[in-house]
N, C-alpha and C. Protein backbone atom coordinates (compact mmCIF):
# COMPACT_ATOMS: atom_id res chain seq x y z
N UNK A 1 0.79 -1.17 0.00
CA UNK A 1 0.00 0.00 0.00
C UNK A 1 0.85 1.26 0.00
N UNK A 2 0.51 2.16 -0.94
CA UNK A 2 1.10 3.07 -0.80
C UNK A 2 0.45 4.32 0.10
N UNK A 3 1.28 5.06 0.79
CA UNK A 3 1.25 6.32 1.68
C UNK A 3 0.42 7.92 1.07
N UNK A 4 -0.34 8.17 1.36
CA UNK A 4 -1.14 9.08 0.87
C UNK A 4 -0.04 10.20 1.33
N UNK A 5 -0.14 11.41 0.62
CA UNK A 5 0.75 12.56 0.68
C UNK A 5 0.39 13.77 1.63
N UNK A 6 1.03 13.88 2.88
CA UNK A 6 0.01 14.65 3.76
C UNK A 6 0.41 15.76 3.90
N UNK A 7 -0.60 16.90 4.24
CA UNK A 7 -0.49 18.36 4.18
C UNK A 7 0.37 18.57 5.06
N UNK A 8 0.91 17.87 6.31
CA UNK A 8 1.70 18.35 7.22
C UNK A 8 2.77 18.45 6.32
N UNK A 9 3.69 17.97 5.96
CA UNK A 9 4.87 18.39 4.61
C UNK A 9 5.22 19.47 4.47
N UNK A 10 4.24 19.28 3.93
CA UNK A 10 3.86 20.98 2.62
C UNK A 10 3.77 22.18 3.85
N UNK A 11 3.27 21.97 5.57
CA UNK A 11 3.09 23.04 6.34
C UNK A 11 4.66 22.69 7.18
N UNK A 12 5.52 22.03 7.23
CA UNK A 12 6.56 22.30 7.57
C UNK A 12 7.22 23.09 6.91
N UNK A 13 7.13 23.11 5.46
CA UNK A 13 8.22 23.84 4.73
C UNK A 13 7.82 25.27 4.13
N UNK A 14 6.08 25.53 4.78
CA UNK A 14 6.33 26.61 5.24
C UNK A 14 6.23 27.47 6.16
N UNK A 15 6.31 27.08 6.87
CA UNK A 15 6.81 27.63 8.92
C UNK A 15 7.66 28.89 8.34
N UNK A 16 7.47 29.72 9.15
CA UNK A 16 8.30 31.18 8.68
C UNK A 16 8.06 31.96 7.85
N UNK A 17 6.90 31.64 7.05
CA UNK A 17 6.83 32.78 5.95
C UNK A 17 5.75 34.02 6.37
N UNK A 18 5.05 33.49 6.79
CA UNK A 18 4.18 34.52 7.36
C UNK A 18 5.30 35.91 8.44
N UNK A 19 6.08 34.94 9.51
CA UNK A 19 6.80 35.98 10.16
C UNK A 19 7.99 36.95 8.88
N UNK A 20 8.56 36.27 7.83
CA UNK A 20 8.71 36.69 7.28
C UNK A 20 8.59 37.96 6.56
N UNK A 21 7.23 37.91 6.18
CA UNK A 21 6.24 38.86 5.13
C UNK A 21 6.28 40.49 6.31
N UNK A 22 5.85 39.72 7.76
CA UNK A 22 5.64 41.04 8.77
C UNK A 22 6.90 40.90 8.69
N UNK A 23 8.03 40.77 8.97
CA UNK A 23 9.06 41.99 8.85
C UNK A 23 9.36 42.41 7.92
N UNK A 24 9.02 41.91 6.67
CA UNK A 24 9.54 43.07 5.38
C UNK A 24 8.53 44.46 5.82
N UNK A 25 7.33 44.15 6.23
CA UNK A 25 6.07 45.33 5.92
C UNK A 25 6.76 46.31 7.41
N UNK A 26 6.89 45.69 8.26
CA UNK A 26 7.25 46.67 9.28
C UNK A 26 8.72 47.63 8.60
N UNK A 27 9.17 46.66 8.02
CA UNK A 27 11.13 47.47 7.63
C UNK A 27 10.14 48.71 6.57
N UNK A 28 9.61 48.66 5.71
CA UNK A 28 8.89 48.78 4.72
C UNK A 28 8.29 50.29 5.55
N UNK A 29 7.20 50.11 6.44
CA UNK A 29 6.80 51.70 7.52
C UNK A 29 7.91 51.83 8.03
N UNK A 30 8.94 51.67 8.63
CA UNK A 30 9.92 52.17 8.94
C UNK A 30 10.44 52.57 8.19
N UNK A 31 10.98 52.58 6.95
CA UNK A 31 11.93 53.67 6.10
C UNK A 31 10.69 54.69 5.87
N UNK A 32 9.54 54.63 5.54
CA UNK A 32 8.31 55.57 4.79
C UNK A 32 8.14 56.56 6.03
N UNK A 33 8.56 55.75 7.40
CA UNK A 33 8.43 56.85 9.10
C UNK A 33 9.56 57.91 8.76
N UNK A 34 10.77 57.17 8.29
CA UNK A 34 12.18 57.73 7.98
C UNK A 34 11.80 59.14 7.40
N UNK A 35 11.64 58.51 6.10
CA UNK A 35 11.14 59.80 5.18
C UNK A 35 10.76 60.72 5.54
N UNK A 36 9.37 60.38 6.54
CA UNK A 36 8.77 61.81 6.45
C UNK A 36 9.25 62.57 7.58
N UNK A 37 10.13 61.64 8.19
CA UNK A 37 10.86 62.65 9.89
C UNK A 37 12.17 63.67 9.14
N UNK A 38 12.29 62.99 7.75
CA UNK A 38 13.93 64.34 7.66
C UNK A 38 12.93 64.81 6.45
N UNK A 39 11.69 64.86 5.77
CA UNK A 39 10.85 65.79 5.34
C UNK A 39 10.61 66.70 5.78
N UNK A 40 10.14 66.58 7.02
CA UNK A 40 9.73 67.86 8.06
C UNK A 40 10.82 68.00 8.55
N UNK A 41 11.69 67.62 9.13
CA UNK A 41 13.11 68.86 9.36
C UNK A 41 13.39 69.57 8.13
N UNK A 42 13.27 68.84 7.08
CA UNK A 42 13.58 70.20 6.26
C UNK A 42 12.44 70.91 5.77
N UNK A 43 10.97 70.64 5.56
CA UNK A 43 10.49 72.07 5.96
C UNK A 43 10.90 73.02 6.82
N UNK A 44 10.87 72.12 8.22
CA UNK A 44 11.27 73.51 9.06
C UNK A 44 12.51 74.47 8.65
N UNK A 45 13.58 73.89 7.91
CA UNK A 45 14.80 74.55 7.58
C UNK A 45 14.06 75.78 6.81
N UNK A 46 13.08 75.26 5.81
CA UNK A 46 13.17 76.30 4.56
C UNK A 46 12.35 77.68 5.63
N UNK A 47 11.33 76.70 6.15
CA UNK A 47 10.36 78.06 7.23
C UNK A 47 11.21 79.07 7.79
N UNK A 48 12.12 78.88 8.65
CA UNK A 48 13.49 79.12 9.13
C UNK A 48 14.17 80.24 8.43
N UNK A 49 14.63 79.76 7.06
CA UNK A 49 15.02 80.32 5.99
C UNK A 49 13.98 81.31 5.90
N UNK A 50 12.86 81.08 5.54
CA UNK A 50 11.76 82.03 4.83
C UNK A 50 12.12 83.15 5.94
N UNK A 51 11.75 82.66 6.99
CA UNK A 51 11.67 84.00 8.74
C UNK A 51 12.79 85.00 8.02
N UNK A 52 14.12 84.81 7.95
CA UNK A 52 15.04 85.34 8.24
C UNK A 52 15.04 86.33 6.74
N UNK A 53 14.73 85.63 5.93
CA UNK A 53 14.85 86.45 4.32
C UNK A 53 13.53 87.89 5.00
N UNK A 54 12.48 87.14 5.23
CA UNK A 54 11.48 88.48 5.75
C UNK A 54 12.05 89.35 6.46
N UNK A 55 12.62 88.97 7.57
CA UNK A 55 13.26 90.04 8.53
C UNK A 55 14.48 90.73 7.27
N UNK A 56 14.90 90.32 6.97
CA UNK A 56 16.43 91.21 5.76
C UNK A 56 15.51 91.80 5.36
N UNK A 57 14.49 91.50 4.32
CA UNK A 57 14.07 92.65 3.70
C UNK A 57 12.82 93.56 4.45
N UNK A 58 12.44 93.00 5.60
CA UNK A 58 11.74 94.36 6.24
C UNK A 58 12.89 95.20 6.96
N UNK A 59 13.72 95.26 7.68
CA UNK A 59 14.86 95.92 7.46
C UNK A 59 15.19 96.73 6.55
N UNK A 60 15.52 96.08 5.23
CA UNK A 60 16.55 96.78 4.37
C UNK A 60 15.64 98.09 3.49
N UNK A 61 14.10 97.51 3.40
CA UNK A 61 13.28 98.68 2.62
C UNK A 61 12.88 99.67 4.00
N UNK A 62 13.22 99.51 5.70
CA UNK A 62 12.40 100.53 6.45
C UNK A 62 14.27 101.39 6.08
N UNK A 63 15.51 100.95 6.05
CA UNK A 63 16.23 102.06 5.89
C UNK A 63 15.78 102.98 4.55
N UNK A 64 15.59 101.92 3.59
CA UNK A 64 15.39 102.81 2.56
C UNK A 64 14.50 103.39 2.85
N UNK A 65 13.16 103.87 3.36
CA UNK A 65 12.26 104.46 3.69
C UNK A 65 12.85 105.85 4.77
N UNK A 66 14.07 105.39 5.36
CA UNK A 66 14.79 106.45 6.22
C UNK A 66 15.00 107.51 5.59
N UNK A 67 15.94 106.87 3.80
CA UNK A 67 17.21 107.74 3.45
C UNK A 67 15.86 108.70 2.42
N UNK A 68 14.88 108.38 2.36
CA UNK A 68 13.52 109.64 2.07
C UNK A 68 13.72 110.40 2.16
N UNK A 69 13.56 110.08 3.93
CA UNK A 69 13.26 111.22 4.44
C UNK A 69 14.43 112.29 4.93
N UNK A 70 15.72 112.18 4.74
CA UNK A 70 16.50 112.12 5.10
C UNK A 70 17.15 113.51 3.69
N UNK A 71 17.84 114.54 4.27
CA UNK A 71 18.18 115.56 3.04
C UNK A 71 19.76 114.43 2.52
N UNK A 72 19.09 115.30 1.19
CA UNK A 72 19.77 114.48 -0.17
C UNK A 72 21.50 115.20 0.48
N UNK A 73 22.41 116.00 0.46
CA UNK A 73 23.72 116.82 1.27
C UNK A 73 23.65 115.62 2.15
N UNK A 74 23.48 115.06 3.13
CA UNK A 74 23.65 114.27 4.15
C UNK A 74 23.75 112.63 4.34
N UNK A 75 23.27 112.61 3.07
CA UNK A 75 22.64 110.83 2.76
C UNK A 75 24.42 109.89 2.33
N UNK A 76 25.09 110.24 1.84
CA UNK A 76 26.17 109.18 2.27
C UNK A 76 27.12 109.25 3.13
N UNK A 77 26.68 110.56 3.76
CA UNK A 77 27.42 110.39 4.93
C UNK A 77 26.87 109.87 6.22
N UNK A 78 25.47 110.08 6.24
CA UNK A 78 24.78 109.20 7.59
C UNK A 78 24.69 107.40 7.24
N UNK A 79 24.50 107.37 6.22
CA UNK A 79 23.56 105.69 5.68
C UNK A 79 25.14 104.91 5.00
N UNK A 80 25.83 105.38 4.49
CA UNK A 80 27.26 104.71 3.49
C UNK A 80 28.01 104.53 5.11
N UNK A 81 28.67 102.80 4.42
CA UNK A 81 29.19 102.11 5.12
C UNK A 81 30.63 102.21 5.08
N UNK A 82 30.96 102.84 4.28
CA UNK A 82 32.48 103.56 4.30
C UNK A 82 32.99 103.62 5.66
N UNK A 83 34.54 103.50 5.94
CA UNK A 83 35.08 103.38 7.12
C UNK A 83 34.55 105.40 7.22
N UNK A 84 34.38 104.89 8.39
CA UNK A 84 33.82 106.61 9.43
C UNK A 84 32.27 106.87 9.31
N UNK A 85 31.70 105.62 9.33
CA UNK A 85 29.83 105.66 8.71
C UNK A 85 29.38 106.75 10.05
N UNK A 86 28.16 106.89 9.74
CA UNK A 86 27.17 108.01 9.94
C UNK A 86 26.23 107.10 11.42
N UNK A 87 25.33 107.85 11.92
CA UNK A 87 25.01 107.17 13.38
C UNK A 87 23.96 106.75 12.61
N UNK A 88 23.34 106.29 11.58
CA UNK A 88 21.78 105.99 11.41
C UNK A 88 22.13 104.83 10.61
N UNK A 89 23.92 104.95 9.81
CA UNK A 89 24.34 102.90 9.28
C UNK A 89 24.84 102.58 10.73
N UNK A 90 24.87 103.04 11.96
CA UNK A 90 26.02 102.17 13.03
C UNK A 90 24.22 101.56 13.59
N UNK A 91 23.37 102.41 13.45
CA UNK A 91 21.54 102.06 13.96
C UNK A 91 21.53 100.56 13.63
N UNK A 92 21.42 101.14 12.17
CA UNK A 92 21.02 99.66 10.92
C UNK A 92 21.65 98.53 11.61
N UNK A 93 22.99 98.51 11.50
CA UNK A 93 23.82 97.66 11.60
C UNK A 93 23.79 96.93 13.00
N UNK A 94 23.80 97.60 13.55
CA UNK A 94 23.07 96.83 15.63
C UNK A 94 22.03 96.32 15.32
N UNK A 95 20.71 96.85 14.38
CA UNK A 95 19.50 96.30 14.49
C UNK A 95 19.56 94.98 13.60
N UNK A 96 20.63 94.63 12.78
CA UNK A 96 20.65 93.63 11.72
C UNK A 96 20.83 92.62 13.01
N UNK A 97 22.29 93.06 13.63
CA UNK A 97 22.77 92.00 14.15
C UNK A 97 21.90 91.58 15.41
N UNK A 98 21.25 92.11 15.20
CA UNK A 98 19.80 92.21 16.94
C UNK A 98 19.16 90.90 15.87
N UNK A 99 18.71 91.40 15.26
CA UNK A 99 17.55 90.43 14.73
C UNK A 99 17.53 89.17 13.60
N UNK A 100 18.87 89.13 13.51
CA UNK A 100 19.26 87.96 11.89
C UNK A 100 20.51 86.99 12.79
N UNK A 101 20.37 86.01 12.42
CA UNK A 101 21.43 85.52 13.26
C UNK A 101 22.97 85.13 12.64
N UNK A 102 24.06 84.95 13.40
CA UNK A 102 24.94 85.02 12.13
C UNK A 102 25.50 86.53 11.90
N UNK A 103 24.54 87.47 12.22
CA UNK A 103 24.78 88.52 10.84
C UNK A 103 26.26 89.86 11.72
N UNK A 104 26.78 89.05 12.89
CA UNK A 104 27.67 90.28 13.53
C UNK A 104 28.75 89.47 12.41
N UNK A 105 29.25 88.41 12.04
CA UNK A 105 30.60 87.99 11.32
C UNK A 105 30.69 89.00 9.72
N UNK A 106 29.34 89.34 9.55
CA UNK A 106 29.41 90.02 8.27
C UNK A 106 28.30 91.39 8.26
N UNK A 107 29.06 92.41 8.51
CA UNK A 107 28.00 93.80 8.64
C UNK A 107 27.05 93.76 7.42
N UNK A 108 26.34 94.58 7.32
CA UNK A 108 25.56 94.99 6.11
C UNK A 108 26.19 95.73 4.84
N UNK A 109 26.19 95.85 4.12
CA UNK A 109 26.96 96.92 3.06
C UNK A 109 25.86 97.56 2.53
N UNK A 110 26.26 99.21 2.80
CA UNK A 110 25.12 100.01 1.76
C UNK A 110 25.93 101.19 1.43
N UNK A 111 26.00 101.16 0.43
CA UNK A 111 26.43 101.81 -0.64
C UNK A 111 25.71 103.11 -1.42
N UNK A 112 26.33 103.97 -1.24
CA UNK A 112 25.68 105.34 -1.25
C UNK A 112 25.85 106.01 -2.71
N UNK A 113 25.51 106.32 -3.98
CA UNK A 113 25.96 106.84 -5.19
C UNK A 113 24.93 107.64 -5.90
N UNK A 114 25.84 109.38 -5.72
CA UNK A 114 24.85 110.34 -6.56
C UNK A 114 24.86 110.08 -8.06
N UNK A 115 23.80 110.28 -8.18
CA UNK A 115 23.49 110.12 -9.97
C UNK A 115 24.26 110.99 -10.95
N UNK A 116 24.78 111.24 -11.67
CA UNK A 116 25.73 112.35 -12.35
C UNK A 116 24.16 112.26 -13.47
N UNK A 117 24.43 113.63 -13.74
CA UNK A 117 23.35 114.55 -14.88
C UNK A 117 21.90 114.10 -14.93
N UNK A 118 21.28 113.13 -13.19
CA UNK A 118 20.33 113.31 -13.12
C UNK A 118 19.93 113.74 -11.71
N UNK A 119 18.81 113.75 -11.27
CA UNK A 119 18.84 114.32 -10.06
C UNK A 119 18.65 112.50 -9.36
N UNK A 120 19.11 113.09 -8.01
CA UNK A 120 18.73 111.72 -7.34
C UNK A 120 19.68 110.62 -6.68
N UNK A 121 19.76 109.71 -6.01
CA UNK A 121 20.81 109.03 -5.28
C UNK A 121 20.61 107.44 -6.15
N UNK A 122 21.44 106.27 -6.04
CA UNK A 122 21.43 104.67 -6.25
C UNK A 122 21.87 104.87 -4.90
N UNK A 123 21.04 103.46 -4.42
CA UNK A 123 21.47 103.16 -3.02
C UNK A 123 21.48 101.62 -3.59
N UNK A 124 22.39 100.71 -2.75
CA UNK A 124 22.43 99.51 -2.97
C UNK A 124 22.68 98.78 -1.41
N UNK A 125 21.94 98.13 -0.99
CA UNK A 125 22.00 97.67 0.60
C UNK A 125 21.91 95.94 0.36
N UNK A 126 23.44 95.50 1.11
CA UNK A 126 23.22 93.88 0.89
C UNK A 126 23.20 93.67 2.46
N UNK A 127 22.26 92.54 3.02
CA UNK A 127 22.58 92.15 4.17
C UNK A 127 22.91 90.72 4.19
N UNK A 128 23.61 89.93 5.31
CA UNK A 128 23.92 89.20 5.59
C UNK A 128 23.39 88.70 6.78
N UNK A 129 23.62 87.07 6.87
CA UNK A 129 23.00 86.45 7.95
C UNK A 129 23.57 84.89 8.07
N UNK A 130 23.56 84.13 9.02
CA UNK A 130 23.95 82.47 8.91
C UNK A 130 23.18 82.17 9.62
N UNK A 131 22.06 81.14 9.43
CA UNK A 131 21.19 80.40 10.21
C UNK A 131 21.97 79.31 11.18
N UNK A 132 21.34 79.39 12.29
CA UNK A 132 21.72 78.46 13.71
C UNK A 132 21.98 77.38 12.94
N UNK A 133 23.49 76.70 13.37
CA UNK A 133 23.39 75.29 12.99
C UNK A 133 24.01 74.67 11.61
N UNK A 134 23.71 76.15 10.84
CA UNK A 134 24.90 75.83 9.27
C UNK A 134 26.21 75.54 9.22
N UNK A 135 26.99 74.81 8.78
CA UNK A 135 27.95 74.37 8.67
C UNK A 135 28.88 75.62 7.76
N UNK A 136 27.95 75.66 7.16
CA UNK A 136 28.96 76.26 5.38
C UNK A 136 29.52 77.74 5.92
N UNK A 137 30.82 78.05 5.32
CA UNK A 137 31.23 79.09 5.53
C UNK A 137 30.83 80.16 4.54
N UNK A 138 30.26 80.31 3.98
CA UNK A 138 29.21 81.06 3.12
C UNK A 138 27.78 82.13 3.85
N UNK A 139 27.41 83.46 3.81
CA UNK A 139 26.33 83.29 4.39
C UNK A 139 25.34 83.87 3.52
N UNK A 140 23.47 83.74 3.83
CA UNK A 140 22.82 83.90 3.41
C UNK A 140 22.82 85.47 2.72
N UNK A 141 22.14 85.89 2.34
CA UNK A 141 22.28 87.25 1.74
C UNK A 141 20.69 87.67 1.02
N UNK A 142 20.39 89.04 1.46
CA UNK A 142 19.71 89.62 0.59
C UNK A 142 20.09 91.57 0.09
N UNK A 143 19.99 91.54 -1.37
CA UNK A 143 20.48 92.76 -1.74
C UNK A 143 19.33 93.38 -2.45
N UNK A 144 19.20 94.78 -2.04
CA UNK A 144 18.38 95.60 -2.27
C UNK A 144 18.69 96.79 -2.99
N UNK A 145 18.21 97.31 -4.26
CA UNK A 145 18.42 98.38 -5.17
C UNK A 145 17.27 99.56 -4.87
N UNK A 146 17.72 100.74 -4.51
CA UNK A 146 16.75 101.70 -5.12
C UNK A 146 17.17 103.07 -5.70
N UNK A 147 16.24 103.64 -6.15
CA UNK A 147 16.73 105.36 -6.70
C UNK A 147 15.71 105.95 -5.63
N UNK A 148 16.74 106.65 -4.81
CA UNK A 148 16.11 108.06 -3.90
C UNK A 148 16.34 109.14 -4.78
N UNK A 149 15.21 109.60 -4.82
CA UNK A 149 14.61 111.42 -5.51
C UNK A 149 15.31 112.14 -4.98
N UNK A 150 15.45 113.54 -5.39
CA UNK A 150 16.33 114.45 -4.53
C UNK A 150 15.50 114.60 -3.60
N UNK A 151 15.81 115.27 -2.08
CA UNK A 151 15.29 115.75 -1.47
C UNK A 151 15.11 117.24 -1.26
């Protein structure tokens, strides 16, 4: 007589696959957990980023809003960053480094230039900044152009 072929066999050889399958699926949410944990750190970087670009340029347009008001005779000598600057760039320049971080290793530069054969000033204002935590010896930057009218 021959031996009929029994399912136990066939369920020895496969013992383990089931535990198997759950650890691929768990490894599987674990890298997809991965992902989205250094996703959101780097949102937060760019948010971070975004803050600091806002603060440079609400800054850099309230000076320009200064050098307005400010008589046209007086304007590169109060606002120009030239060695012997004026008390309203030494202002700027405390308030950068008050509020941008990073930004005492690299002052602001603003640059003061009357117009020849028109009326009116170029002002050019770059600021600087390094976010908490950057490595790179490089720092962020925003530069600002305008034409002040005579006063």
């Amino acid at each position: 007589m021959r031996k009929a072929h029994t399912p136990q066999r066939s369920r020895a050889r496969q013992r383990g696959s089931f535990l198997l399958e759950a650890l691929v699926a768990i490894l599987i949410v674990a890298f997809g957990i991965l992902g989205l944990v250094g996703l959101q750190a780097r949102v937060l970087q760019q948010v971070d980023d975004a803050q600091f670009r806002s603060e440079a340029v609400f800054m850099t347009n309230s000076l320009i809003g200064q050098m307005w008001t400010t008589p046209y005779a007086s304007m590169a000598t109060d606002f120009g960053s030239t060695p012997g600057t004026g008390a309203r760039y030494t202002e700027f320049r405390d308030w950068v480094r008050q509020r941008l971080p990073g930004a005492s290793g690299q002052d602001p530069i603003v640059t003061v230039t009357p117009r020849i054969g028109a009326p009116g000033t170029d002002v050019e204002i770059t600021v600087f900044w390094k976010p908490p935590g950057e490595i790179s010896p490089s720092y962020h930057q925003f530069q600002a152009t305008a034409t002040i009218g005579q006063n």
